[in-house]
Protein backbone atom coordinates (compact mmCIF):
# COMPACT_ATOMS: atom_id res chain seq x y z
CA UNK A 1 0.00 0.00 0.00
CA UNK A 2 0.89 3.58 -0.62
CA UNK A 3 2.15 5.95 1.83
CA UNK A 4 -0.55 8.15 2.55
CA UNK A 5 0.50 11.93 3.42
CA UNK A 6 -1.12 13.46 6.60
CA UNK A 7 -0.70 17.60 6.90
CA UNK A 8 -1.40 19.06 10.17
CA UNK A 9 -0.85 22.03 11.72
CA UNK A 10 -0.79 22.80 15.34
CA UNK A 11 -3.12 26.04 17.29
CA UNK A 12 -2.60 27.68 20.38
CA UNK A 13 -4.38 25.25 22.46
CA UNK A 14 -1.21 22.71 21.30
CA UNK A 15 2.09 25.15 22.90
CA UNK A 16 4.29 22.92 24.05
CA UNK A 17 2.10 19.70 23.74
CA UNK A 18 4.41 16.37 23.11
CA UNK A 19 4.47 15.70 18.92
CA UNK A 20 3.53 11.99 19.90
CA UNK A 21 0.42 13.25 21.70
CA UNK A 22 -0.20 15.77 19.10
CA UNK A 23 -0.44 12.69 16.63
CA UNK A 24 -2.17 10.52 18.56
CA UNK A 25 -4.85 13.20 19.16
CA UNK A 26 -4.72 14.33 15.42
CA UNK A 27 -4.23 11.46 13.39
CA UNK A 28 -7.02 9.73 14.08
CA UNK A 29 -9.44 12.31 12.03
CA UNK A 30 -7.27 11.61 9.00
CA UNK A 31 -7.25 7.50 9.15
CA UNK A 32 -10.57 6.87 10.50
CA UNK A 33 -8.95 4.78 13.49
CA UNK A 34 -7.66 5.32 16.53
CA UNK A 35 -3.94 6.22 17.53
CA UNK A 36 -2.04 5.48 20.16
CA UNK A 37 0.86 7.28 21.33
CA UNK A 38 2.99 4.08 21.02
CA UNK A 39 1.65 3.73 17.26
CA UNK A 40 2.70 7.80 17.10
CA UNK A 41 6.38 7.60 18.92
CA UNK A 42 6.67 4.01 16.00
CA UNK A 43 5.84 6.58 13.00
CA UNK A 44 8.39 9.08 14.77
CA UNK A 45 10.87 7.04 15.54
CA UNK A 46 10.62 5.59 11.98
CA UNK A 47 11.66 8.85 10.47
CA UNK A 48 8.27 9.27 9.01
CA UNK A 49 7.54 12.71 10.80
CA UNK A 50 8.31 16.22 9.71
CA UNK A 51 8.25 19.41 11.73
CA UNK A 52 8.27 22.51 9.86
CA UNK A 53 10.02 20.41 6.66
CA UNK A 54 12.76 18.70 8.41
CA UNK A 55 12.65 15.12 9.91
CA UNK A 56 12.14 15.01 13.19
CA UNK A 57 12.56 11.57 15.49
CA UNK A 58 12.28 12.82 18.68
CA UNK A 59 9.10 11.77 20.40
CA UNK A 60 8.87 14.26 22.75
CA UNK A 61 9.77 17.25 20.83
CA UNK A 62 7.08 20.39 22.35
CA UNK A 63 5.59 22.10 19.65
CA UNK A 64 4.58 25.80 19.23
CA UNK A 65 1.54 27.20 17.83
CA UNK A 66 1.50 27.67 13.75
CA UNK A 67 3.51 24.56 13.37
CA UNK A 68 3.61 22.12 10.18
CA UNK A 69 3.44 18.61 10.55
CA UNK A 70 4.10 15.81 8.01
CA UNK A 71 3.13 12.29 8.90
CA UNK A 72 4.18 9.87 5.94
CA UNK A 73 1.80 6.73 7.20
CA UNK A 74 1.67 3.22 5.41
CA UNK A 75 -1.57 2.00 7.86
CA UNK A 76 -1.52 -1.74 7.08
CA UNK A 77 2.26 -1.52 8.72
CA UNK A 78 0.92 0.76 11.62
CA UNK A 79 -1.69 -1.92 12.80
CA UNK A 80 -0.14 -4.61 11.99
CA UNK A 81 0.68 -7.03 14.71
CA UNK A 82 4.44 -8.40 13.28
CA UNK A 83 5.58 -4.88 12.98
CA UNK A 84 3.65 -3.41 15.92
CA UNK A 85 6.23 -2.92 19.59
CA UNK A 86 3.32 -1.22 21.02
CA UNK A 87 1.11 -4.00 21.61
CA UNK A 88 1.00 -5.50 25.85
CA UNK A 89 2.26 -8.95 26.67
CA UNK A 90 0.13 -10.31 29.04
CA UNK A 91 1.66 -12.65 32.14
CA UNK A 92 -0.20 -15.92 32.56
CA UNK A 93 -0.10 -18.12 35.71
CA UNK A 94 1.64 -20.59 33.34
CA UNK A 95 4.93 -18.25 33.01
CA UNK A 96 5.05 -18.28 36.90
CA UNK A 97 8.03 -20.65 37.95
CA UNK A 98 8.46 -20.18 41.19
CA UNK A 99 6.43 -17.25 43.95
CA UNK A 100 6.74 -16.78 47.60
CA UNK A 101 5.93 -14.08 49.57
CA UNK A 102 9.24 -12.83 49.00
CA UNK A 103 10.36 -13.27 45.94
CA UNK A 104 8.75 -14.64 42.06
CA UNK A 105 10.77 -16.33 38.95
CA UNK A 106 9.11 -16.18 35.57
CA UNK A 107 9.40 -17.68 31.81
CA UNK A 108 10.56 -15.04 29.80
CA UNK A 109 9.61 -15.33 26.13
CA UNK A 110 11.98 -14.15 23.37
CA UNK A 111 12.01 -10.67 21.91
CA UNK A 112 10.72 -9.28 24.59
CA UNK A 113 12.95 -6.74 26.75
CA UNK A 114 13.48 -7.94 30.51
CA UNK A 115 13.09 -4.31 31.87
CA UNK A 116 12.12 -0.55 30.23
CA UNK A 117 13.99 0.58 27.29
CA UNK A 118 14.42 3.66 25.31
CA UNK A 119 11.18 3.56 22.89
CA UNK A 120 8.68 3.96 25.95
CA UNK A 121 6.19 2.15 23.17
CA UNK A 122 7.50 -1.42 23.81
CA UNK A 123 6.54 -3.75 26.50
CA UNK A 124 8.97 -4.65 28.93
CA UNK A 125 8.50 -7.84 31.49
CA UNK A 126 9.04 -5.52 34.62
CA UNK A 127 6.07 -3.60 33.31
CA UNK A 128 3.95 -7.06 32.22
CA UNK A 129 4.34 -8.63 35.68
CA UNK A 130 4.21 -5.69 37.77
CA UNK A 131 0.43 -5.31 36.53
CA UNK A 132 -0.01 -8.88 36.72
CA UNK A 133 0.86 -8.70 40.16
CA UNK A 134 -1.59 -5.85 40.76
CA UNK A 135 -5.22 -6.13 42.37
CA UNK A 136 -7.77 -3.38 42.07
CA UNK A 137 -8.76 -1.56 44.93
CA UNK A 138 -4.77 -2.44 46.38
CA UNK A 139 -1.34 -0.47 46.91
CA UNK A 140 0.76 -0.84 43.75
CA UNK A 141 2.57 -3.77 44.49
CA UNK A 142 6.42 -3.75 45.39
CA UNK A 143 9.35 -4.92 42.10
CA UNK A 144 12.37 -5.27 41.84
CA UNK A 145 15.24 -6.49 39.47
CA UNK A 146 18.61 -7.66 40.03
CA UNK A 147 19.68 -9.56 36.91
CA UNK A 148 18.31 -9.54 33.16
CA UNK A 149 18.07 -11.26 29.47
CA UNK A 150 19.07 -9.82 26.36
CA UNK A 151 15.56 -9.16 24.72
CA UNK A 152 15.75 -12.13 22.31
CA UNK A 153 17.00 -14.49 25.32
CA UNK A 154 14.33 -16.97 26.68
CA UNK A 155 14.34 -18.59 30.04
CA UNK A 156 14.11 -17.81 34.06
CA UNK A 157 13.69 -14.47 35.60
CA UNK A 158 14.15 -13.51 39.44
CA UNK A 159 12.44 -10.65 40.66
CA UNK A 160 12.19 -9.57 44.02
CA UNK A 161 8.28 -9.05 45.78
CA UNK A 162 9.73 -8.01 49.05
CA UNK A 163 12.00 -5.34 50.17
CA UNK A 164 13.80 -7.46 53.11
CA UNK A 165 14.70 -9.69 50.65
CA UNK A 166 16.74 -7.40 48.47
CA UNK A 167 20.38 -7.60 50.19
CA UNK A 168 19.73 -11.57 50.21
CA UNK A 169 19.60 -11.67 46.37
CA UNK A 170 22.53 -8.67 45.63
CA UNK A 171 24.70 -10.31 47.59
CA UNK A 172 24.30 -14.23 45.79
CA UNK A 173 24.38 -12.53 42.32
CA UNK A 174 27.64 -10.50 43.71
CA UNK A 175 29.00 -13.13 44.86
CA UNK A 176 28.57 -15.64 42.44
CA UNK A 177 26.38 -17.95 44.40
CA UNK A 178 23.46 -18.01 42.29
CA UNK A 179 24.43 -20.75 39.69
CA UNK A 180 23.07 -20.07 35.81
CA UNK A 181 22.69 -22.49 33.22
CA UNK A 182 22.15 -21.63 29.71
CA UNK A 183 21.37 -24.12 26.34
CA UNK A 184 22.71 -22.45 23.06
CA UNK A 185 22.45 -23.60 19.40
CA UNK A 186 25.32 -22.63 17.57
CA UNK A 187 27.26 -22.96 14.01
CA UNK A 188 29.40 -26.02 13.13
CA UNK A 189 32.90 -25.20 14.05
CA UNK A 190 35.26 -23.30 11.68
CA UNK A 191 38.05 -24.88 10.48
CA UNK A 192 41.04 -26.08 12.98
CA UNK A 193 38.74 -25.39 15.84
CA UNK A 194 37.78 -28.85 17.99
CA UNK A 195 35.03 -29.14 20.11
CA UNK A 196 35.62 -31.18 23.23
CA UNK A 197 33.15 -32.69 25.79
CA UNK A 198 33.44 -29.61 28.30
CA UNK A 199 35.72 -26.47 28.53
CA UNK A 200 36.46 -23.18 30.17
CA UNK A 201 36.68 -19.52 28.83
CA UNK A 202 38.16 -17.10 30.77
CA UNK A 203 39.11 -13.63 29.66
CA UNK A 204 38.21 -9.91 30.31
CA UNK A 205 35.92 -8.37 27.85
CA UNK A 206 35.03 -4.77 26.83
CA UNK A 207 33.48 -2.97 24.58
CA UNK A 208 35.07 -3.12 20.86
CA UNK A 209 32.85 -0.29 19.66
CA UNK A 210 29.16 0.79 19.17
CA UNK A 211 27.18 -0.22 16.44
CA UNK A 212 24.12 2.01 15.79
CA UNK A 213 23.23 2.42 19.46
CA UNK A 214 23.84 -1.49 20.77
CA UNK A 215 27.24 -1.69 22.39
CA UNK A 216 29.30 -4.50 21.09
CA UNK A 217 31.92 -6.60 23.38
CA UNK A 218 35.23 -8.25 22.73
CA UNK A 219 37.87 -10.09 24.58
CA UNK A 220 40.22 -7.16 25.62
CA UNK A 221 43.96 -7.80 26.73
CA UNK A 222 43.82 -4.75 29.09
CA UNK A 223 40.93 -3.09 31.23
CA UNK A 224 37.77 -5.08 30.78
CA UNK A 225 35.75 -7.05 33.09
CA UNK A 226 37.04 -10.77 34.43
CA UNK A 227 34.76 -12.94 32.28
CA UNK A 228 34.26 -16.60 33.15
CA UNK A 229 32.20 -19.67 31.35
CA UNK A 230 32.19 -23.25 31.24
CA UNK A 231 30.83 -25.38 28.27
CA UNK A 232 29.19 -28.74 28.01
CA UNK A 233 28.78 -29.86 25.05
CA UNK A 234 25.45 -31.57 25.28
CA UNK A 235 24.95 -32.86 21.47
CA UNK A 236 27.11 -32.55 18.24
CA UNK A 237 25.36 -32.03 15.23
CA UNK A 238 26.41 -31.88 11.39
CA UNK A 239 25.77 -28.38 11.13
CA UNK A 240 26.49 -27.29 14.66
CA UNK A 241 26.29 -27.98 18.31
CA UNK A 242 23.99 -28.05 21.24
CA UNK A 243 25.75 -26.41 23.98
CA UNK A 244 25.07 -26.03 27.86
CA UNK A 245 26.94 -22.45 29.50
CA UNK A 246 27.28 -22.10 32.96
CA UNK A 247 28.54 -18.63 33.43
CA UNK A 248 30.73 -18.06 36.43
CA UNK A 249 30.47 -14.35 35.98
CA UNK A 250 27.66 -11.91 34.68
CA UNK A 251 28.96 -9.34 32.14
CA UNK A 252 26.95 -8.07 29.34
CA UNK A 253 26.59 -10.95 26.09
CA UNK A 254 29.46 -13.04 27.94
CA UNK A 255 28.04 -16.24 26.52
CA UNK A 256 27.16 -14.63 23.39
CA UNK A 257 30.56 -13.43 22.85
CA UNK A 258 32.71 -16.52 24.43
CA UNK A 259 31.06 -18.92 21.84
CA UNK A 260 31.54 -16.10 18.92
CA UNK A 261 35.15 -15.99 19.80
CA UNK A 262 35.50 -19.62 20.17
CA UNK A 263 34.55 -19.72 16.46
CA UNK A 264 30.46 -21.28 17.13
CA UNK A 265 28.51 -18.20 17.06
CA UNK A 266 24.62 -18.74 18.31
CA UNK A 267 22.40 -19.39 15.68
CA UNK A 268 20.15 -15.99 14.97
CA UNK A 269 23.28 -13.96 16.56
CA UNK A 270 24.09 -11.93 13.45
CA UNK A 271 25.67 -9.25 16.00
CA UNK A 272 28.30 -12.01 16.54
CA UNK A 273 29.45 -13.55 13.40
CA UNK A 274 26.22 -15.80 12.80
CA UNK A 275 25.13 -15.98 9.50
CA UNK A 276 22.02 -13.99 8.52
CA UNK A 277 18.81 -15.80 8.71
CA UNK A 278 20.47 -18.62 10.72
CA UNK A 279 17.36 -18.45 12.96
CA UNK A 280 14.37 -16.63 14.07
CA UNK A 281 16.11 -14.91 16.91
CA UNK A 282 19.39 -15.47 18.97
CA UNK A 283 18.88 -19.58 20.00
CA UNK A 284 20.01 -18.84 23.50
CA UNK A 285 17.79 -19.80 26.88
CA UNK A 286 17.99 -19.48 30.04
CA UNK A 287 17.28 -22.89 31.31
CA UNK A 288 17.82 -23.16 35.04
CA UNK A 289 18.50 -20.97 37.95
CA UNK A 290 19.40 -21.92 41.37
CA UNK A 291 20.41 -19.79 44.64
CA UNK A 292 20.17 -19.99 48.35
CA UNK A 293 16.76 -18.24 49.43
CA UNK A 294 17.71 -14.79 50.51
CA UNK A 295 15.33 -15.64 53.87
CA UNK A 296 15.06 -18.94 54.54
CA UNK A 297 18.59 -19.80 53.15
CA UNK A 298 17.42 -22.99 51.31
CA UNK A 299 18.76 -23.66 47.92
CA UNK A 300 15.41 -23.31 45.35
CA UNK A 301 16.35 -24.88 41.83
CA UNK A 302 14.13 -23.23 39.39
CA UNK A 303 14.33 -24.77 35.51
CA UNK A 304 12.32 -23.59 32.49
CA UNK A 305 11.75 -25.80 29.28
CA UNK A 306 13.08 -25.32 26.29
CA UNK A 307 10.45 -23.47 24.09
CA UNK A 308 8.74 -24.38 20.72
CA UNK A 309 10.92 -22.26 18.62
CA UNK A 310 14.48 -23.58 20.24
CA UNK A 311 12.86 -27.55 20.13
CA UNK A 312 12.18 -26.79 15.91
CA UNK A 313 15.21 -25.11 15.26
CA UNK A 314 16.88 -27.97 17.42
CA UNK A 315 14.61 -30.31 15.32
CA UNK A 316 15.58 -28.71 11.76
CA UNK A 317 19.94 -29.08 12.33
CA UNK A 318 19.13 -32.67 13.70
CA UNK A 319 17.36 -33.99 10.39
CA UNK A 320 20.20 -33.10 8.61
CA UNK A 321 22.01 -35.67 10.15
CA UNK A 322 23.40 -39.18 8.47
């Protein structure tokens, strides 16, 4: 479909209103449907805006009265739900893997981002659970985060429902008590490179430089962060491997970037030497968390399945096996 060409201009009553309210107020008279301000800040952010003939991204640039607005708007994109980062994620019991009164551990799908991000328009699972957790007619309930996924990681999230518990839980991630375990799908090895049955990467890593806006790590001789991971190598495959990671240390993409290095990037990882259209989305999950209960000191084991789209990727390398 055509880009259709919306010209507004803005009146008094609109001085120093937000341009994504503006459109979402505005736009709506021009497309017959309604707009949100998510759908609005998308368009912006898209580059599909123009204030007074120049492109404008920011979302909340305040206008003044008399101004010209250009809103270049393809509408099956705009409501469509594959293209759409506005829409909610709703948090079913199902996704709960583990709740006290202290503290809950959740199933985090893929592609969406663990806490709030720059484009206020997407979803976030802080956001999803904290209204699952709330009851009407009740004080907003209490949240908080101490570790997180890369939005297209899967797998188990801690969050903490209690403030007493929060020292408890800083203190295991700090000092490496809580123990991680990851499965990854990656490439078949390049050449020279041998895959044994389990091994150990240790190394400092910083950041090699910034791509767009994402910043991108490397194994770094000097400065860096101490950067720790041990493999199991839980299947080998003609066209790559099924890996388990335990990662001794936390630092940004560690895993990510200690298989990349090790020459078997993560299938989907295009940011780290996979191949383009590898896979739907990095193949990397979170399968299993376990810590000593910041209260009652026990040790709680909490494991999440692989989901559909690892088992059918998993599926898809294995029937190209002799």
């Amino acid at each position: 479909m055509a880009l259709k060409k919306i010209v507004l201009k803005s009146s008094a009553e609109d001085a120093h209103k937000r341009l994504d309210q503006f459109l979402a107020e505005r736009l709506p008279e021009s497309l017959a449907q309604p707009v949100s301000k998510g759908k609005a800040r998308k368009l912006i952010v898209a580059g599909a805006v123009y204030l007074n003939g120049k492109r404008v991204r920011i979302a909340s640039k305040e206008l003044i009265p008399g101004a010209r607005i250009e809103a270049y708007v393809d509408v099956n994109r705009l409501y469509s739900d594959e293209t759409s980062k506005d829409r909610a994620f709703e948090m079913t019991l199902e996704r709960i893997l583990f709740e006290d009164e202290y503290l809950i551990v959740v199933n985090k799908p893929a592609g969406l981002p663990t806490q709030p991000t720059l484009d206020e328009a997407r979803d976030n699972l802080f956001a999803a659970l904290k209204r699952y957790l709330t009851k009407e007619g009740e004080p907003e309930p209490y949240l908080a985060l101490h570790h997180r996924l890369d939005r297209d990681t899967s797998g188990v999230v801690l969050f903490v429902k209690g403030r007493e518990a929060n020292a408890g839980v800083a203190e295991f991630f700090s000092k490496h008590l809580a123990q991680k375990t990851y499965n990854a799908l990656t490439h078949g090895a390049k050449a020279g490179v041998k895959v044994p049955e389990h091994w150990t990467i240790e190394n400092y890593l910083g950041k090699a430089r910034i791509a767009g806006k994402r910043a991108k790590f490397t194994a770094v001789r000097s400065g860096g962060d101490h950067a720790q991971t041990e493999f199991q190598l839980l299947e080998r495959l003609t066209r790559g491997f099924w890996v388990e990671a335990r990662p001794i240390t936390g630092r940004t993409h560690q895993i990510r970037v200690h298989l990349s290095e090790y020459g078997l990037p993560i299938l989907g990882d295009s940011f780290y030497g996979a191949r383009e259209g590898s896979a739907a989305r990095v193949m990397l999950h979170a399968a299993c968390l376990t810590f000593p209960h910041p209260i009652h000191k026990v040790e709680i084991k909490v494991q999440s399945p692989l989901p559909e789209d690892f088992l059918k990727c998993l599926q898809a390398i294995r029937k190209t096996n002799p």
